[in-house]
N, C-alpha and C. Protein backbone atom coordinates (compact mmCIF):
# COMPACT_ATOMS: atom_id res chain seq x y z
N UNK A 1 1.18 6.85 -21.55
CA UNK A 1 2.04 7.88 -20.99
C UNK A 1 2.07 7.71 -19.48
N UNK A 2 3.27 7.46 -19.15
CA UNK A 2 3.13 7.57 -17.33
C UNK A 2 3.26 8.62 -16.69
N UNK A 3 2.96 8.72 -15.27
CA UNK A 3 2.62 9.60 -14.42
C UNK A 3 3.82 9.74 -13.37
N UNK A 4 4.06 10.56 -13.09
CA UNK A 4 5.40 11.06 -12.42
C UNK A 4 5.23 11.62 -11.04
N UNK A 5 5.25 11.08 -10.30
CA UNK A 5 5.43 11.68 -8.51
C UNK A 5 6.72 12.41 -8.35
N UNK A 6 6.48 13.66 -7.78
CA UNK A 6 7.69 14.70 -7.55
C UNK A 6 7.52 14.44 -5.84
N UNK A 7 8.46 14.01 -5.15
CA UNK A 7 8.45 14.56 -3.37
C UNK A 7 9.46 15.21 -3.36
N UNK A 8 9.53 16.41 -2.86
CA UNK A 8 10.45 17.02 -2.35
C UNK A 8 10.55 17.38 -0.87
N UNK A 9 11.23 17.13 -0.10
CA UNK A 9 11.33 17.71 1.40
C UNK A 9 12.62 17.67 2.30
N UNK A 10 12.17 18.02 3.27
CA UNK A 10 13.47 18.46 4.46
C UNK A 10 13.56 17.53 5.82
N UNK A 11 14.41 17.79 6.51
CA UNK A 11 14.43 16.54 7.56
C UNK A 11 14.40 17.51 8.72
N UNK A 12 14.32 17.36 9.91
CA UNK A 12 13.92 17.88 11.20
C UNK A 12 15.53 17.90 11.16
N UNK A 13 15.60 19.36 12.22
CA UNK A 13 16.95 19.83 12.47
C UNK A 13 17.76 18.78 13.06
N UNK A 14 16.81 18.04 13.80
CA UNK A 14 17.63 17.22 14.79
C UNK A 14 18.42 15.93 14.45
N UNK A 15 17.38 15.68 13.03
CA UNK A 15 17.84 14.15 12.36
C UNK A 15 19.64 14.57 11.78
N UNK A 16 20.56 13.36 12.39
CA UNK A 16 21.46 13.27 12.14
C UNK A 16 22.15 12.44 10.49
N UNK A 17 22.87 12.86 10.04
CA UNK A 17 23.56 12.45 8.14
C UNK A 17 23.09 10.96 8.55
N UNK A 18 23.42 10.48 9.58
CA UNK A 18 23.03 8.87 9.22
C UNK A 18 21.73 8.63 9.26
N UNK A 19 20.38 8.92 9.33
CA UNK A 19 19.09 8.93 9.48
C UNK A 19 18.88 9.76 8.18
N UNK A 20 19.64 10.50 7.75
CA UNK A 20 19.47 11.47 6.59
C UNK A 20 19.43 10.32 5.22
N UNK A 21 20.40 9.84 5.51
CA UNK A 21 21.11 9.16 4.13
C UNK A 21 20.38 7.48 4.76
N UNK A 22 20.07 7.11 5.50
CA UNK A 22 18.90 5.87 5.41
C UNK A 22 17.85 6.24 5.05
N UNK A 23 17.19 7.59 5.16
CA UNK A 23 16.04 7.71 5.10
C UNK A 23 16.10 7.82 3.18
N UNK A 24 17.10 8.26 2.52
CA UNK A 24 17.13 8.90 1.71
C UNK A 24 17.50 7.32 0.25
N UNK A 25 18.34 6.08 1.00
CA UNK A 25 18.58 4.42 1.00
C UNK A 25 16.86 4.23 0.49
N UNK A 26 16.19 4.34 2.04
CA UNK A 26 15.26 3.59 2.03
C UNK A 26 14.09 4.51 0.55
N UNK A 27 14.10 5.51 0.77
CA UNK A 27 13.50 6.10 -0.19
C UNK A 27 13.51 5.39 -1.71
N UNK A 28 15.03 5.47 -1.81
CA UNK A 28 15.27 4.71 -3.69
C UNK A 28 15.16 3.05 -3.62
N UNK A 29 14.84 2.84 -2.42
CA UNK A 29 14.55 1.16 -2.40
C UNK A 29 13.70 0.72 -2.83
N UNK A 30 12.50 1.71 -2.36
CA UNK A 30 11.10 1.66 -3.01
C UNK A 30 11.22 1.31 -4.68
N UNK A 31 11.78 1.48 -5.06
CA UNK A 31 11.59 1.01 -6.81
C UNK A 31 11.89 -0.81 -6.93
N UNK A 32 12.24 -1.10 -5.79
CA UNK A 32 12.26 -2.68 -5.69
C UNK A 32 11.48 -2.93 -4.74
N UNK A 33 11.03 -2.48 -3.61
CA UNK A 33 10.62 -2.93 -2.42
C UNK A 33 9.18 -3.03 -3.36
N UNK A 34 8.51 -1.74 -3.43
CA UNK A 34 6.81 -2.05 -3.88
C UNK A 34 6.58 -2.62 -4.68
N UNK A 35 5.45 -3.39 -4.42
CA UNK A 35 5.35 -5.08 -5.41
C UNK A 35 4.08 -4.40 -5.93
N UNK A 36 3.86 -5.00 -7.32
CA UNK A 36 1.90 -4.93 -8.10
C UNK A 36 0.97 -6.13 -7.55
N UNK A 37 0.03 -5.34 -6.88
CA UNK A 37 -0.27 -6.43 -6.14
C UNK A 37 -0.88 -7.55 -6.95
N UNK A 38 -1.38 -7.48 -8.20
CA UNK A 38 -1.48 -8.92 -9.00
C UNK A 38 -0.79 -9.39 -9.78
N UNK A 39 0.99 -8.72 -10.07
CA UNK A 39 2.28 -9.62 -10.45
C UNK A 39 2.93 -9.75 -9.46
N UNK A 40 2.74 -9.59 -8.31
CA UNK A 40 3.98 -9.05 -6.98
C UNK A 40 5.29 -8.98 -7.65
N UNK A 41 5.27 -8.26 -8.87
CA UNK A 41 6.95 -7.74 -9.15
C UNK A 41 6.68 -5.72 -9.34
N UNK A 42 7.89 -5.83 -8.90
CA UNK A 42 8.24 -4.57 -8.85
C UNK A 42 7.53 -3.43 -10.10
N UNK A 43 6.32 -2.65 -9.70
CA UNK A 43 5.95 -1.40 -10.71
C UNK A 43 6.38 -0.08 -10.57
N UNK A 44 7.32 0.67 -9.85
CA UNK A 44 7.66 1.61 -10.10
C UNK A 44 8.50 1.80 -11.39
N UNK A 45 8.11 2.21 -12.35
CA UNK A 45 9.38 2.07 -13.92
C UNK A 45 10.26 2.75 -13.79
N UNK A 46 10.44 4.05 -12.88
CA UNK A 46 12.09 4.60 -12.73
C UNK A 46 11.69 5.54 -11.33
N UNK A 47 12.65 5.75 -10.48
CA UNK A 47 13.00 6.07 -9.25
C UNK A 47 14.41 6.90 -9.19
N UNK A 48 14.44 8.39 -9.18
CA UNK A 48 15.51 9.00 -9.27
C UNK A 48 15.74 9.89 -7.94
N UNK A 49 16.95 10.29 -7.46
CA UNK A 49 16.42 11.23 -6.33
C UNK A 49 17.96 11.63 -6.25
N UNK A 50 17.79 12.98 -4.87
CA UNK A 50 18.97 13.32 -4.30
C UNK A 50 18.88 14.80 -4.26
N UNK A 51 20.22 15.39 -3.37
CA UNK A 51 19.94 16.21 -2.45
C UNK A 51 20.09 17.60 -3.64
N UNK A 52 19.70 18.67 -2.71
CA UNK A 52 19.19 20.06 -3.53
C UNK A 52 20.48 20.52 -3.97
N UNK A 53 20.45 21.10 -5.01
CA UNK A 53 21.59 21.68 -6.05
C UNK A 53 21.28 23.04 -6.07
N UNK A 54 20.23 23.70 -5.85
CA UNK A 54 19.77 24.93 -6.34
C UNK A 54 20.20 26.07 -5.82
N UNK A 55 20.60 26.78 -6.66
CA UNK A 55 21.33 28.14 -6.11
C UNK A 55 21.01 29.45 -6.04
N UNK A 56 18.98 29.37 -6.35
CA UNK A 56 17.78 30.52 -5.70
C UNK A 56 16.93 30.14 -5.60
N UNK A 57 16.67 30.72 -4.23
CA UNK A 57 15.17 30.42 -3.98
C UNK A 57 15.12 29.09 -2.53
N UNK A 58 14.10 28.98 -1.89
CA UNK A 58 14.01 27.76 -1.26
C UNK A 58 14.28 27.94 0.37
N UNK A 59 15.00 29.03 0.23
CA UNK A 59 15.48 29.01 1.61
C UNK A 59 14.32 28.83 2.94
N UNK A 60 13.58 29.39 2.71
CA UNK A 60 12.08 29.90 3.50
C UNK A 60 11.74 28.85 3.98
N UNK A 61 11.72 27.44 3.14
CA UNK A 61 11.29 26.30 3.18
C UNK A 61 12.17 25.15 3.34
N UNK A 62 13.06 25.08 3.32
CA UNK A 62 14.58 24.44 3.86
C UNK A 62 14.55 23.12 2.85
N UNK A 63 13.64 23.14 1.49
CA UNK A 63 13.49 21.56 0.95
C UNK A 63 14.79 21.00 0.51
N UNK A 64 14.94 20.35 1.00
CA UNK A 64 16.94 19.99 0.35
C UNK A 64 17.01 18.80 -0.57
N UNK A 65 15.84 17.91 -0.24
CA UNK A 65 15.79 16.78 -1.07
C UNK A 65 15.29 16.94 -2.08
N UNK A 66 14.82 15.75 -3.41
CA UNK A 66 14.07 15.83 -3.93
C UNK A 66 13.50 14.10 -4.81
N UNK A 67 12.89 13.48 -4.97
CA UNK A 67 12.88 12.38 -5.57
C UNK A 67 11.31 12.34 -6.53
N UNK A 68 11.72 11.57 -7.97
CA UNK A 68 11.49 11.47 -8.72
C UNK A 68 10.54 9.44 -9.24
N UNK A 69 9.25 9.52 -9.09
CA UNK A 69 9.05 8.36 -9.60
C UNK A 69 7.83 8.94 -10.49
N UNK A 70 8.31 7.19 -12.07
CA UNK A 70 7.18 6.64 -12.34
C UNK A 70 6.41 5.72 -12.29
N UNK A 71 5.23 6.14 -12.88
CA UNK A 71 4.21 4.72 -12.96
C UNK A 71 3.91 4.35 -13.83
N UNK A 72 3.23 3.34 -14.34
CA UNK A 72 2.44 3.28 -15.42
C UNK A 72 1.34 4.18 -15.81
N UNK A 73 0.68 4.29 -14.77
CA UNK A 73 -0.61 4.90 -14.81
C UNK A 73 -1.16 5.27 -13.55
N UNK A 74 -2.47 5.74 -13.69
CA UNK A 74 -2.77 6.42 -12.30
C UNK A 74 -3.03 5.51 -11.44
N UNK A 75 -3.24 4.30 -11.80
CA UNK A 75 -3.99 3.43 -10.97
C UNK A 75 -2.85 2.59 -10.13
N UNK A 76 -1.38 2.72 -10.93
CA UNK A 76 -0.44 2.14 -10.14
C UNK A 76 -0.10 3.49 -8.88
N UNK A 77 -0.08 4.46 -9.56
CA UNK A 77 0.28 5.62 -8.35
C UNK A 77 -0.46 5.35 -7.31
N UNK A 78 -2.06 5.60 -7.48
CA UNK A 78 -2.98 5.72 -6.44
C UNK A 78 -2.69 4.39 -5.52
N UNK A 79 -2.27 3.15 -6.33
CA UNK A 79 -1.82 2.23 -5.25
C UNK A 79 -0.98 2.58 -4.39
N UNK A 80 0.23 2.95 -5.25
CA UNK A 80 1.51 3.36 -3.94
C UNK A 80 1.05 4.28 -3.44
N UNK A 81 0.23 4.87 -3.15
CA UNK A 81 -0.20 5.95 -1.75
C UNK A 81 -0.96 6.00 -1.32
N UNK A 82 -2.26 5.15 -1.60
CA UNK A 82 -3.02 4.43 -0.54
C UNK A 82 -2.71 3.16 -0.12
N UNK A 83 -2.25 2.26 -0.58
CA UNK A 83 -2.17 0.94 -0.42
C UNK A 83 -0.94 -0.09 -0.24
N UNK A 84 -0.02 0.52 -1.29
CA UNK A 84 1.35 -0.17 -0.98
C UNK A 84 2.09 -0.37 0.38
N UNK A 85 2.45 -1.76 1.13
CA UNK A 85 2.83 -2.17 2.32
C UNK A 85 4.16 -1.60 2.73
N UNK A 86 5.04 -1.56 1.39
CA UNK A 86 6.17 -0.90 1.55
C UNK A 86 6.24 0.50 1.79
N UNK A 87 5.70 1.10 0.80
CA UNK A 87 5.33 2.44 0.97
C UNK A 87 4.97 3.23 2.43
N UNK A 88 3.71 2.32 3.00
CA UNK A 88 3.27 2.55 4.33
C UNK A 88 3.82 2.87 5.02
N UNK A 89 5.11 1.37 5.04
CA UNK A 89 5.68 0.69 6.21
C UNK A 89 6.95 1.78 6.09
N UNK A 90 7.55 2.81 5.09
CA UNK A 90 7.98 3.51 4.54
C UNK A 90 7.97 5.22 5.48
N UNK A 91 6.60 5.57 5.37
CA UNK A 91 6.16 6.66 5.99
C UNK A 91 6.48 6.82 7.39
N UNK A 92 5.78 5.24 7.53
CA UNK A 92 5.56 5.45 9.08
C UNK A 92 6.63 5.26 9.97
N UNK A 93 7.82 4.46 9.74
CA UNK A 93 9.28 4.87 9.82
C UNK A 93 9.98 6.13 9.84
N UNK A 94 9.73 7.01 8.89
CA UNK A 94 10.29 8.15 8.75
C UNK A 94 9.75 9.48 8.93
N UNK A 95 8.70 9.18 9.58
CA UNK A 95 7.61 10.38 10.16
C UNK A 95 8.20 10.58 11.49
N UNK A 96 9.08 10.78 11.85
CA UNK A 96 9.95 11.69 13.13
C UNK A 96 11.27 12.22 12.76
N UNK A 97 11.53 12.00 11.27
CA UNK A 97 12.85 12.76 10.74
C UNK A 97 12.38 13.48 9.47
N UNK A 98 11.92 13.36 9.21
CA UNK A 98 11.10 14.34 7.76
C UNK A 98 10.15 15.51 8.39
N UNK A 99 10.45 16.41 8.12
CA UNK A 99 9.94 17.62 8.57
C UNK A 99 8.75 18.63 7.89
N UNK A 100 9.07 18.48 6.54
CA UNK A 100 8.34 18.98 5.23
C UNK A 100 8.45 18.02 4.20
N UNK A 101 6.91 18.11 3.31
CA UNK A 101 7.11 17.45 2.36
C UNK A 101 5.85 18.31 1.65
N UNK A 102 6.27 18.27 0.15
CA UNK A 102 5.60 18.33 -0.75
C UNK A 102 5.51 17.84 -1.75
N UNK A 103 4.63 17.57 -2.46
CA UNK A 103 4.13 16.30 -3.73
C UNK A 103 4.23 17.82 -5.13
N UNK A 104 3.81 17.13 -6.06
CA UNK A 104 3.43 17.47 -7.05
C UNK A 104 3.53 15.75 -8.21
N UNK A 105 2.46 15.55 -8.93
CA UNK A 105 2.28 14.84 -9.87
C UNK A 105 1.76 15.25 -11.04
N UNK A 106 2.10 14.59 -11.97
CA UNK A 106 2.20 15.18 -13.92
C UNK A 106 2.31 14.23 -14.78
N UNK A 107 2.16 14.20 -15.78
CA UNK A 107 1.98 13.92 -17.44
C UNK A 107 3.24 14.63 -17.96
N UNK A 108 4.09 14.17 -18.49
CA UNK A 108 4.88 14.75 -19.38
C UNK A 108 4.11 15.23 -20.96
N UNK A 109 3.90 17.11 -20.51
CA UNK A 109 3.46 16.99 -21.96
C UNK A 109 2.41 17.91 -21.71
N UNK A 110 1.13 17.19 -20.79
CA UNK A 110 0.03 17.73 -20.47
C UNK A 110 -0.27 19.19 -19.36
N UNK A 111 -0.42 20.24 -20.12
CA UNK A 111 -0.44 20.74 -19.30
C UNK A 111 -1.85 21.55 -19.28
């Protein structure tokens, strides 16, 4: 059963649609960019995302985005967020236009 990363977040007032929508590019790239580091082929198994639809609630917190990955297992997750180069190289790019973020991860099923 794989494991599912939820990010949801918002961009700093200041970041302009074109920094919005690269940041948002580079985000769903990640399902090709991050390699396993002992097949170096691509382990994210699905990568979904895009902007907020919701019509209560949220305001308080301005989250507009939202994106969707899996893994195989925990051990591929825990890679992509300690360890993956892309990932990193990912953050640390977009840590002056991302404003909020919040995680949540799950088991389909398990609750």
């Amino acid at each position: 059963m794989g494991v599912y990363h939820v990010v949801m977040l918002s961009f700093k007032p200041l970041a302009t649609p074109e920094e919005v929508q690269d940041t948002c590019n580079r985000m769903m790239a990640l399902k090709y960019n991050c390699l396993h580091p002992e097949t170096s082929e691509p382990y994210l198994k699905m990568a979904i995302g895009g902007a907020d639809t919701a019509m209560l609630g949220n305001a308080e917190e301005r989250i507009t985005h939202a994106f969707v990955s899996e893994f195989e297992n925990d051990g591929d997750r825990t890679y992509y967020l300690e360890k993956d180069p892309a990932y990193a190289a990912f953050l640390e790019d977009t840590k002056g236009i991302i404003e909020t973020t919040r995680t949540v991860d799950f088991r389909d099923g398990v609750f």
